[in-house]
N, C-alpha and C. Protein backbone atom coordinates (compact mmCIF):
# COMPACT_ATOMS: atom_id res chain seq x y z
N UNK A 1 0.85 -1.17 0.00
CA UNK A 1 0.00 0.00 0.00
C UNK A 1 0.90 1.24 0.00
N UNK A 2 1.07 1.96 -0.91
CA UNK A 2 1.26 3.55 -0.79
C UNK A 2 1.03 4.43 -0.03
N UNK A 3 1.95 5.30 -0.05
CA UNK A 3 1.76 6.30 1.43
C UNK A 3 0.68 7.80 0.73
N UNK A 4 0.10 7.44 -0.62
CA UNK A 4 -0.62 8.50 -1.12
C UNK A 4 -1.93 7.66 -0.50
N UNK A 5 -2.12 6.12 -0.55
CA UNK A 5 -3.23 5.30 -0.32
C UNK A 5 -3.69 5.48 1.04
N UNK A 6 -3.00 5.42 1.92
CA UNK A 6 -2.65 5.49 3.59
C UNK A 6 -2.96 6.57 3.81
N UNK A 7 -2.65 8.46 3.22
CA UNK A 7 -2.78 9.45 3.57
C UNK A 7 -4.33 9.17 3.18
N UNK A 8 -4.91 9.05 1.71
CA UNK A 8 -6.50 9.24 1.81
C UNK A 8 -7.42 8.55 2.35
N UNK A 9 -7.00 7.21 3.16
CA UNK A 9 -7.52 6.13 3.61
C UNK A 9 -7.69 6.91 5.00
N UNK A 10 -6.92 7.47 5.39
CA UNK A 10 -6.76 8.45 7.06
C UNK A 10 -7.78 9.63 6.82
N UNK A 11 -7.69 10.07 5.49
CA UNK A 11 -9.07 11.52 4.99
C UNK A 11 -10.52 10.79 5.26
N UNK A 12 -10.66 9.75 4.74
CA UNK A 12 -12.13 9.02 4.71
C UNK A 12 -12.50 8.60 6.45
N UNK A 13 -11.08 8.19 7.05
CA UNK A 13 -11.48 7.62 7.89
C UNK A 13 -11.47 9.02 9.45
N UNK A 14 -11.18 9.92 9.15
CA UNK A 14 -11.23 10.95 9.70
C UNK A 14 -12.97 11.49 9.27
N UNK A 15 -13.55 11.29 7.96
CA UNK A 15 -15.01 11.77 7.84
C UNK A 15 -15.56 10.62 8.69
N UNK A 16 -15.47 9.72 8.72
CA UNK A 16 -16.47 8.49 9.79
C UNK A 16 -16.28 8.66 10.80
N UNK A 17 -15.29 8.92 11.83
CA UNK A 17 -15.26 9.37 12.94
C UNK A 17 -16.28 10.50 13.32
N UNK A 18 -16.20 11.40 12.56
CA UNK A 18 -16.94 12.96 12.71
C UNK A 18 -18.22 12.10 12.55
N UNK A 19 -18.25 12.04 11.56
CA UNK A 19 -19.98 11.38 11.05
C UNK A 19 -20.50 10.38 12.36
N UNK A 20 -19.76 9.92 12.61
CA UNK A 20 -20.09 8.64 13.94
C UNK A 20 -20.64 9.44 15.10
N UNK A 21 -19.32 10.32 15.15
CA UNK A 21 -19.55 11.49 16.76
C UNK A 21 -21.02 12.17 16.47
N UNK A 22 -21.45 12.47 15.22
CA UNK A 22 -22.30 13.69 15.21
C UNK A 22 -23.70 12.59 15.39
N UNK A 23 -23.95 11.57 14.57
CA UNK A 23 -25.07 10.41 15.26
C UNK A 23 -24.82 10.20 17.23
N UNK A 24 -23.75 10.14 17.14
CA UNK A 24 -23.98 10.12 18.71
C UNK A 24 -24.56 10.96 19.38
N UNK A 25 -23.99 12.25 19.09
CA UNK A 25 -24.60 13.69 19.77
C UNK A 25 -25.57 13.48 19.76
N UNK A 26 -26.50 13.56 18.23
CA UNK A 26 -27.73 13.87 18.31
C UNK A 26 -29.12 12.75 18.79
N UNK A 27 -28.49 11.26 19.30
CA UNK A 27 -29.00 10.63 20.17
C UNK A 27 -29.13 10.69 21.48
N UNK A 28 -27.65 11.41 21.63
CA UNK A 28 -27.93 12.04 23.24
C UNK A 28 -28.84 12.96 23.62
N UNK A 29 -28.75 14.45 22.40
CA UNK A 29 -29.69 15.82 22.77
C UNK A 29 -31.01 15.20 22.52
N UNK A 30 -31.37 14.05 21.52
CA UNK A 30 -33.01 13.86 21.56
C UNK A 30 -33.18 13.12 22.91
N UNK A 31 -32.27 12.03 23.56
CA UNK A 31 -32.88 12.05 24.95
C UNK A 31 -33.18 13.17 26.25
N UNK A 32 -32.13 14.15 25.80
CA UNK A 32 -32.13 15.07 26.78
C UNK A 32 -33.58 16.13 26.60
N UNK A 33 -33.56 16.19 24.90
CA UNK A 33 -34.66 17.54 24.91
C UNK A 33 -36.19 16.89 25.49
N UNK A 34 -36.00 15.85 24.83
CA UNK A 34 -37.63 14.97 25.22
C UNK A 34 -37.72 14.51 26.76
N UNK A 35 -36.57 14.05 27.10
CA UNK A 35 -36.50 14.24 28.82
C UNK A 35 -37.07 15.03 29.76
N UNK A 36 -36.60 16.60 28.65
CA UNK A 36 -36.56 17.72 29.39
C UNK A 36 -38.25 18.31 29.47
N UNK A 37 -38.69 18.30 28.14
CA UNK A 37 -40.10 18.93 27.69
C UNK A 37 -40.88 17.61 28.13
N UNK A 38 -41.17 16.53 28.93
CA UNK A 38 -41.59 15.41 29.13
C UNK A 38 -41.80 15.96 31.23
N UNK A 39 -40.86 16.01 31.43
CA UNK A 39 -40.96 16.51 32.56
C UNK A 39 -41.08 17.72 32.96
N UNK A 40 -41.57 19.23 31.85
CA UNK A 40 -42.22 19.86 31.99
C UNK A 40 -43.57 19.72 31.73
N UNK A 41 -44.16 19.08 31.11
CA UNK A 41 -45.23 18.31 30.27
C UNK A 41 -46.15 18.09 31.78
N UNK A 42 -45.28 17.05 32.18
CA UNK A 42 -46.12 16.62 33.68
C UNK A 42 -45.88 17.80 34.51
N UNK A 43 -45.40 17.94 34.66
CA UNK A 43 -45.33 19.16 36.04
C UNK A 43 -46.10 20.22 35.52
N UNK A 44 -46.17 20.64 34.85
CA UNK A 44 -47.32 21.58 34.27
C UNK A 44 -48.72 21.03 33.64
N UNK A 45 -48.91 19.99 33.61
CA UNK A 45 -50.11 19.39 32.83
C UNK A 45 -50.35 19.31 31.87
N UNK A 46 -49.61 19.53 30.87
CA UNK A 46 -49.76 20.51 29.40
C UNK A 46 -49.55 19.02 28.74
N UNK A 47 -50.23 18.53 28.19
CA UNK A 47 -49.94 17.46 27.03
C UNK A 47 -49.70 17.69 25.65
N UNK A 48 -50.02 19.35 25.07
CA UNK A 48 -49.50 20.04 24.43
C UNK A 48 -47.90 19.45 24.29
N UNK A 49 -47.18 20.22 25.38
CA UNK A 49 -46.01 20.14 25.56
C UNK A 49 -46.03 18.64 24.75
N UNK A 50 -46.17 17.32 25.08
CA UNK A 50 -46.06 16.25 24.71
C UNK A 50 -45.81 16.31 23.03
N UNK A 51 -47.16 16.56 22.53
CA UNK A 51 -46.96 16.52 21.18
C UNK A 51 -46.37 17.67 20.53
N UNK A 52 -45.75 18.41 21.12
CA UNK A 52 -44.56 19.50 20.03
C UNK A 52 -43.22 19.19 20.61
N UNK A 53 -43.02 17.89 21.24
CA UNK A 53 -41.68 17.15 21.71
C UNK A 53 -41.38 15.99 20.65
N UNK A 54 -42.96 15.64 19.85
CA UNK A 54 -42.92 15.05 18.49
C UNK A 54 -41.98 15.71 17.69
N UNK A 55 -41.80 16.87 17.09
CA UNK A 55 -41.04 17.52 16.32
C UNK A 55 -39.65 17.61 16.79
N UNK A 56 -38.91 17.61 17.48
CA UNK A 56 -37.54 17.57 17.68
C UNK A 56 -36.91 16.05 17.72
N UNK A 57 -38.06 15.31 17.84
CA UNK A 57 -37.65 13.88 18.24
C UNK A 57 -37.46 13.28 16.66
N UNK A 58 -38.77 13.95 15.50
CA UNK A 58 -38.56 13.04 14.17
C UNK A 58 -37.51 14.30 13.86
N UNK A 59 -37.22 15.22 14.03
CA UNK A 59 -35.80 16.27 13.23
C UNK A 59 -34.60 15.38 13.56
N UNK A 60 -34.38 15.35 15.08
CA UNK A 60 -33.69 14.19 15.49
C UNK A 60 -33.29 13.19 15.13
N UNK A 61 -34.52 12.26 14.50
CA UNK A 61 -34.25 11.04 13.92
C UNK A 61 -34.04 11.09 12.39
N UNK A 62 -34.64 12.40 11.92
CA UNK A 62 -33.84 12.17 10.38
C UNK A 62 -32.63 12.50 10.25
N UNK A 63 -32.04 13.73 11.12
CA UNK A 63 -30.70 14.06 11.06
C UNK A 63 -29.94 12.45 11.09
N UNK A 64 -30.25 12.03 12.38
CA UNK A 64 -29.25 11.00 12.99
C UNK A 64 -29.31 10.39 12.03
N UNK A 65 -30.40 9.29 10.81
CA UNK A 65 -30.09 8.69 9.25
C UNK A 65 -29.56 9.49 8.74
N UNK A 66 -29.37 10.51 8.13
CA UNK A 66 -28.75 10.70 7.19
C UNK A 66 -27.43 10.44 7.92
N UNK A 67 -27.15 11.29 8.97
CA UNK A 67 -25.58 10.74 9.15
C UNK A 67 -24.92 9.47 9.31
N UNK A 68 -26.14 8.51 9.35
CA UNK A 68 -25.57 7.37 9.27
C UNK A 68 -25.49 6.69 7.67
N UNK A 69 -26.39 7.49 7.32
CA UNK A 69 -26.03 6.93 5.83
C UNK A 69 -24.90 7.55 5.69
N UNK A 70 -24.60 8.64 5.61
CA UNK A 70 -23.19 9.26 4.71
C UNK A 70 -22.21 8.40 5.70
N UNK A 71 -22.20 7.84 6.99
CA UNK A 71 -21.33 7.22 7.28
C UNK A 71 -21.19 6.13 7.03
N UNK A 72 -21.84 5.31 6.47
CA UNK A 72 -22.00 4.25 5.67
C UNK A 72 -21.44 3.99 4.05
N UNK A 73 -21.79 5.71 3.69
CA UNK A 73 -21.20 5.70 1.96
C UNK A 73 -19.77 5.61 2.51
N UNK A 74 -19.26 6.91 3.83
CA UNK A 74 -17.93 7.06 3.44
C UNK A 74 -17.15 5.45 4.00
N UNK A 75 -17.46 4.67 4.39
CA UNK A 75 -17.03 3.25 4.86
C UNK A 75 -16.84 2.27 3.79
N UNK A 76 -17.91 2.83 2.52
CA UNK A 76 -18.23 2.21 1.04
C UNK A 76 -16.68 2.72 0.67
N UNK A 77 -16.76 4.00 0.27
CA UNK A 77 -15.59 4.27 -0.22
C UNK A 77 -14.28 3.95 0.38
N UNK A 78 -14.13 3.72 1.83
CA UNK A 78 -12.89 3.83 2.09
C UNK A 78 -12.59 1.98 2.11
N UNK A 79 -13.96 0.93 1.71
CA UNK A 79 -13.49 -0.01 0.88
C UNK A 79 -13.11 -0.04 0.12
N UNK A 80 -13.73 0.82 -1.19
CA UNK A 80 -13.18 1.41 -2.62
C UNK A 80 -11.68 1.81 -2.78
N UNK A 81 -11.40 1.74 -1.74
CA UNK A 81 -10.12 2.94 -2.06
C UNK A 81 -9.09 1.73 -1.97
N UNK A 82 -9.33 0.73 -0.38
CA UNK A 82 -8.33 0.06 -0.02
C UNK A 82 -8.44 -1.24 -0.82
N UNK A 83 -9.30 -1.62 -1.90
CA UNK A 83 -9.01 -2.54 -2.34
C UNK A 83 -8.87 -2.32 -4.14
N UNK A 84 -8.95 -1.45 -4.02
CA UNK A 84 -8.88 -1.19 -5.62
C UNK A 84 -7.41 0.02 -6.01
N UNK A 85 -6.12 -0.49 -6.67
CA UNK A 85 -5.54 -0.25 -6.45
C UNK A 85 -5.48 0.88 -7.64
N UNK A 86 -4.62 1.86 -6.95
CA UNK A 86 -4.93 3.25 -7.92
C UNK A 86 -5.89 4.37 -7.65
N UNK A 87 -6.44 3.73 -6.55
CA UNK A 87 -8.31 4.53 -6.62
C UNK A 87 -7.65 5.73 -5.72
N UNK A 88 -6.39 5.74 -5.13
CA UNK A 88 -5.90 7.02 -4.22
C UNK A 88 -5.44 7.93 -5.11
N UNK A 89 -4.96 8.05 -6.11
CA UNK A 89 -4.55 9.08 -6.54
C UNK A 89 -5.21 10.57 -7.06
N UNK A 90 -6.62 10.35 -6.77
CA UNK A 90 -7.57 11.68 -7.26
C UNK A 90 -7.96 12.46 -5.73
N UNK A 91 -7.35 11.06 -4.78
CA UNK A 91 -7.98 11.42 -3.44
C UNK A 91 -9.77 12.14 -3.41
N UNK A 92 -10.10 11.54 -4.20
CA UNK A 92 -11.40 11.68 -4.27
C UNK A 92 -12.28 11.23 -2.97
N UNK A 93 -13.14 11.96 -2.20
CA UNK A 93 -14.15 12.20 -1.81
C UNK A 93 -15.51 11.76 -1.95
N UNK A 94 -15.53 10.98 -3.02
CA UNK A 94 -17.14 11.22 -3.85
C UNK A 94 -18.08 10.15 -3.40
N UNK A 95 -19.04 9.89 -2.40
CA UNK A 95 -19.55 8.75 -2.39
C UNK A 95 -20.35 8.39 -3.23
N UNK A 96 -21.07 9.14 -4.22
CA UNK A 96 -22.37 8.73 -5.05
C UNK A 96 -22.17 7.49 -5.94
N UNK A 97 -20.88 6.67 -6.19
CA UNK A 97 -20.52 5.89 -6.33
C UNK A 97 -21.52 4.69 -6.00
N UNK A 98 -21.19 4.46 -4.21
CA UNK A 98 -21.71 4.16 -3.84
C UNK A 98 -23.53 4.03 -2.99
N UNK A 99 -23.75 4.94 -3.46
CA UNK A 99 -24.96 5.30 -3.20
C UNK A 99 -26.13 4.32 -3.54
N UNK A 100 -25.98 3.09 -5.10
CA UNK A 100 -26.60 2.22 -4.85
C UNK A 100 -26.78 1.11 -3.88
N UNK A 101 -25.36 1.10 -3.25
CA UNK A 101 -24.98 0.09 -2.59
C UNK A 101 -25.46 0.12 -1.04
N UNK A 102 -25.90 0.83 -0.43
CA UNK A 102 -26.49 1.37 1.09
C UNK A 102 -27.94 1.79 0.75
N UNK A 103 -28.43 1.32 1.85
CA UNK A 103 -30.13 2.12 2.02
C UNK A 103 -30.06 3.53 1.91
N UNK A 104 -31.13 3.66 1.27
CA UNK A 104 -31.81 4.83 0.86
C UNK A 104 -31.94 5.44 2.61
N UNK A 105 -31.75 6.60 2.61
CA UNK A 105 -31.98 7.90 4.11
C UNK A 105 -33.20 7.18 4.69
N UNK A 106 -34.32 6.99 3.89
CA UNK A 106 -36.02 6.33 4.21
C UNK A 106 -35.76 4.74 4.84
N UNK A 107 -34.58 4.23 4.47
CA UNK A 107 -34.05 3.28 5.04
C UNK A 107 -34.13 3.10 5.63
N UNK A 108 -32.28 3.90 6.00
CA UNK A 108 -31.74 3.80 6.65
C UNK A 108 -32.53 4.50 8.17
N UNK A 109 -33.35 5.22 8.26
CA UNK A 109 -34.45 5.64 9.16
C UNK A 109 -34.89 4.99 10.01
N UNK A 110 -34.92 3.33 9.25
CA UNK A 110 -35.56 2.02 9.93
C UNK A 110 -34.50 1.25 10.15
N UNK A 111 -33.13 1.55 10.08
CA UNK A 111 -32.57 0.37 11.02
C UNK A 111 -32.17 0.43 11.92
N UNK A 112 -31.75 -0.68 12.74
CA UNK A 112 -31.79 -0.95 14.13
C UNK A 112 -31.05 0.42 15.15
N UNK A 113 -30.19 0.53 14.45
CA UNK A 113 -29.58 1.41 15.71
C UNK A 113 -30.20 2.42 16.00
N UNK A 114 -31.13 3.22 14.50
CA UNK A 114 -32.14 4.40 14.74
C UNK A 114 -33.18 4.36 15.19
N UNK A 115 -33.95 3.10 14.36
CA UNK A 115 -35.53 3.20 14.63
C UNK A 115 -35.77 2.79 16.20
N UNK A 116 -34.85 1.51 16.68
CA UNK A 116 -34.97 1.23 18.17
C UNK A 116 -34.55 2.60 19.46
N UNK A 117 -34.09 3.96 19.02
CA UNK A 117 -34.15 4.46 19.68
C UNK A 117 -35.83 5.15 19.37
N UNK A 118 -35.48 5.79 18.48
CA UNK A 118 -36.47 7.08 18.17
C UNK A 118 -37.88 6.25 17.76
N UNK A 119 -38.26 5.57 17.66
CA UNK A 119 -39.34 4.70 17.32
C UNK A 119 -40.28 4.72 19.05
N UNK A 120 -39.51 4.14 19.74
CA UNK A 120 -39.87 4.47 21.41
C UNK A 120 -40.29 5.44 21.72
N UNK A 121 -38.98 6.53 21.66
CA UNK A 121 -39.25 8.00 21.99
C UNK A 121 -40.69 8.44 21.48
N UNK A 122 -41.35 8.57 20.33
CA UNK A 122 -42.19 8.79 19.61
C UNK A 122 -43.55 8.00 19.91
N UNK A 123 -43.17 6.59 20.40
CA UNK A 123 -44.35 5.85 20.96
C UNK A 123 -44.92 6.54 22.56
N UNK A 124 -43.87 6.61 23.78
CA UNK A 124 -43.84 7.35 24.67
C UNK A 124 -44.60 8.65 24.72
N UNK A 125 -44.04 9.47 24.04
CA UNK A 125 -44.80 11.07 23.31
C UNK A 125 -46.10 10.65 23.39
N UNK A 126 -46.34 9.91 22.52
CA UNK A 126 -47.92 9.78 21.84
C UNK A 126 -48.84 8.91 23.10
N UNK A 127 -48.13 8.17 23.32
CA UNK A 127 -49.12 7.51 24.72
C UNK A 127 -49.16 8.35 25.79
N UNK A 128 -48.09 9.30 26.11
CA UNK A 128 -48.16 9.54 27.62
C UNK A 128 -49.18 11.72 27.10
N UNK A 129 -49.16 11.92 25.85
CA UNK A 129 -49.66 12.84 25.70
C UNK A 129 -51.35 12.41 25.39
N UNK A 130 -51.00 11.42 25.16
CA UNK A 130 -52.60 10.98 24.90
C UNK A 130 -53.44 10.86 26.22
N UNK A 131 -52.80 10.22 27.20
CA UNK A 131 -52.69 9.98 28.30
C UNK A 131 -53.53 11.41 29.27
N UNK A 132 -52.06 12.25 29.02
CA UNK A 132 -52.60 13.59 29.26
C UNK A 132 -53.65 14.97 28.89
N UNK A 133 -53.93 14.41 27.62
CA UNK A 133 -54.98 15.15 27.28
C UNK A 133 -56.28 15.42 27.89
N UNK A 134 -56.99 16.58 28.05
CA UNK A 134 -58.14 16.72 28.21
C UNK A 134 -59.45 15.81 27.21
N UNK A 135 -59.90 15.09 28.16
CA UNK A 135 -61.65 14.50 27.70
C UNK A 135 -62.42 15.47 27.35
């Protein structure tokens, strides 16, 4: 392997890290914000509150797919790169390459690592605001 192969193999693998960290974040702030407006919700009575904790939770969950898709293309590519010899020298960037090869964002939405968080969150919302609503 080449030290031009090795330098862009370290570029790709420097975008998955970021891409990884930023799905993490934003699994943490959707527990925290819905935490937060959940236990104002009750303490104030407002079941309101409940269902406009819907909206940060699906922003939440589409952000967090897409970043897992693009972290998925750039994992595509940085197969591309390390097994196909030559493919370092444009140090290209480009995932659309791969773009057939990974779920679609609408997907990727539904797999496990996303939908089992935010799928809950969203069930929770809806029962415990339902819950709270005025008859």
């Amino acid at each position: 392997m080449t030290d031009q192969t090795v330098a862009h193999l370290q570029m790709i693998q420097s975008v998955v890290s970021r891409l990884a960290q930023n799905s993490f974040t934003y699994k943490g702030w959707a527990v925290t914000v819905v935490s937060a407006i959940l236990a104002l919700a009750v303490q104030q009575s407002r079941a309101l509150y409940l269902f406009v904790a819907l909206l940060p939770t699906l922003a939440f969950w589409g952000l967090d797919a897409y970043y897992l898709r693009q972290e998925r293309l750039f994992r595509k590519l940085y197969d591309g790169v390390r097994t196909t010899p030559g493919a370092s020298q444009a140090f290209s960037m480009d995932t659309s390459p791969y773009a057939t090869q990974v779920a679609t964002w609408w997907g990727t939405c539904w797999s496990k690592t996303i939908a089992w968080l935010y799928g809950p969150l969203v069930i929770i919302l809806l029962i415990t605001g339902l819950a709270y609503s005025p008859r």
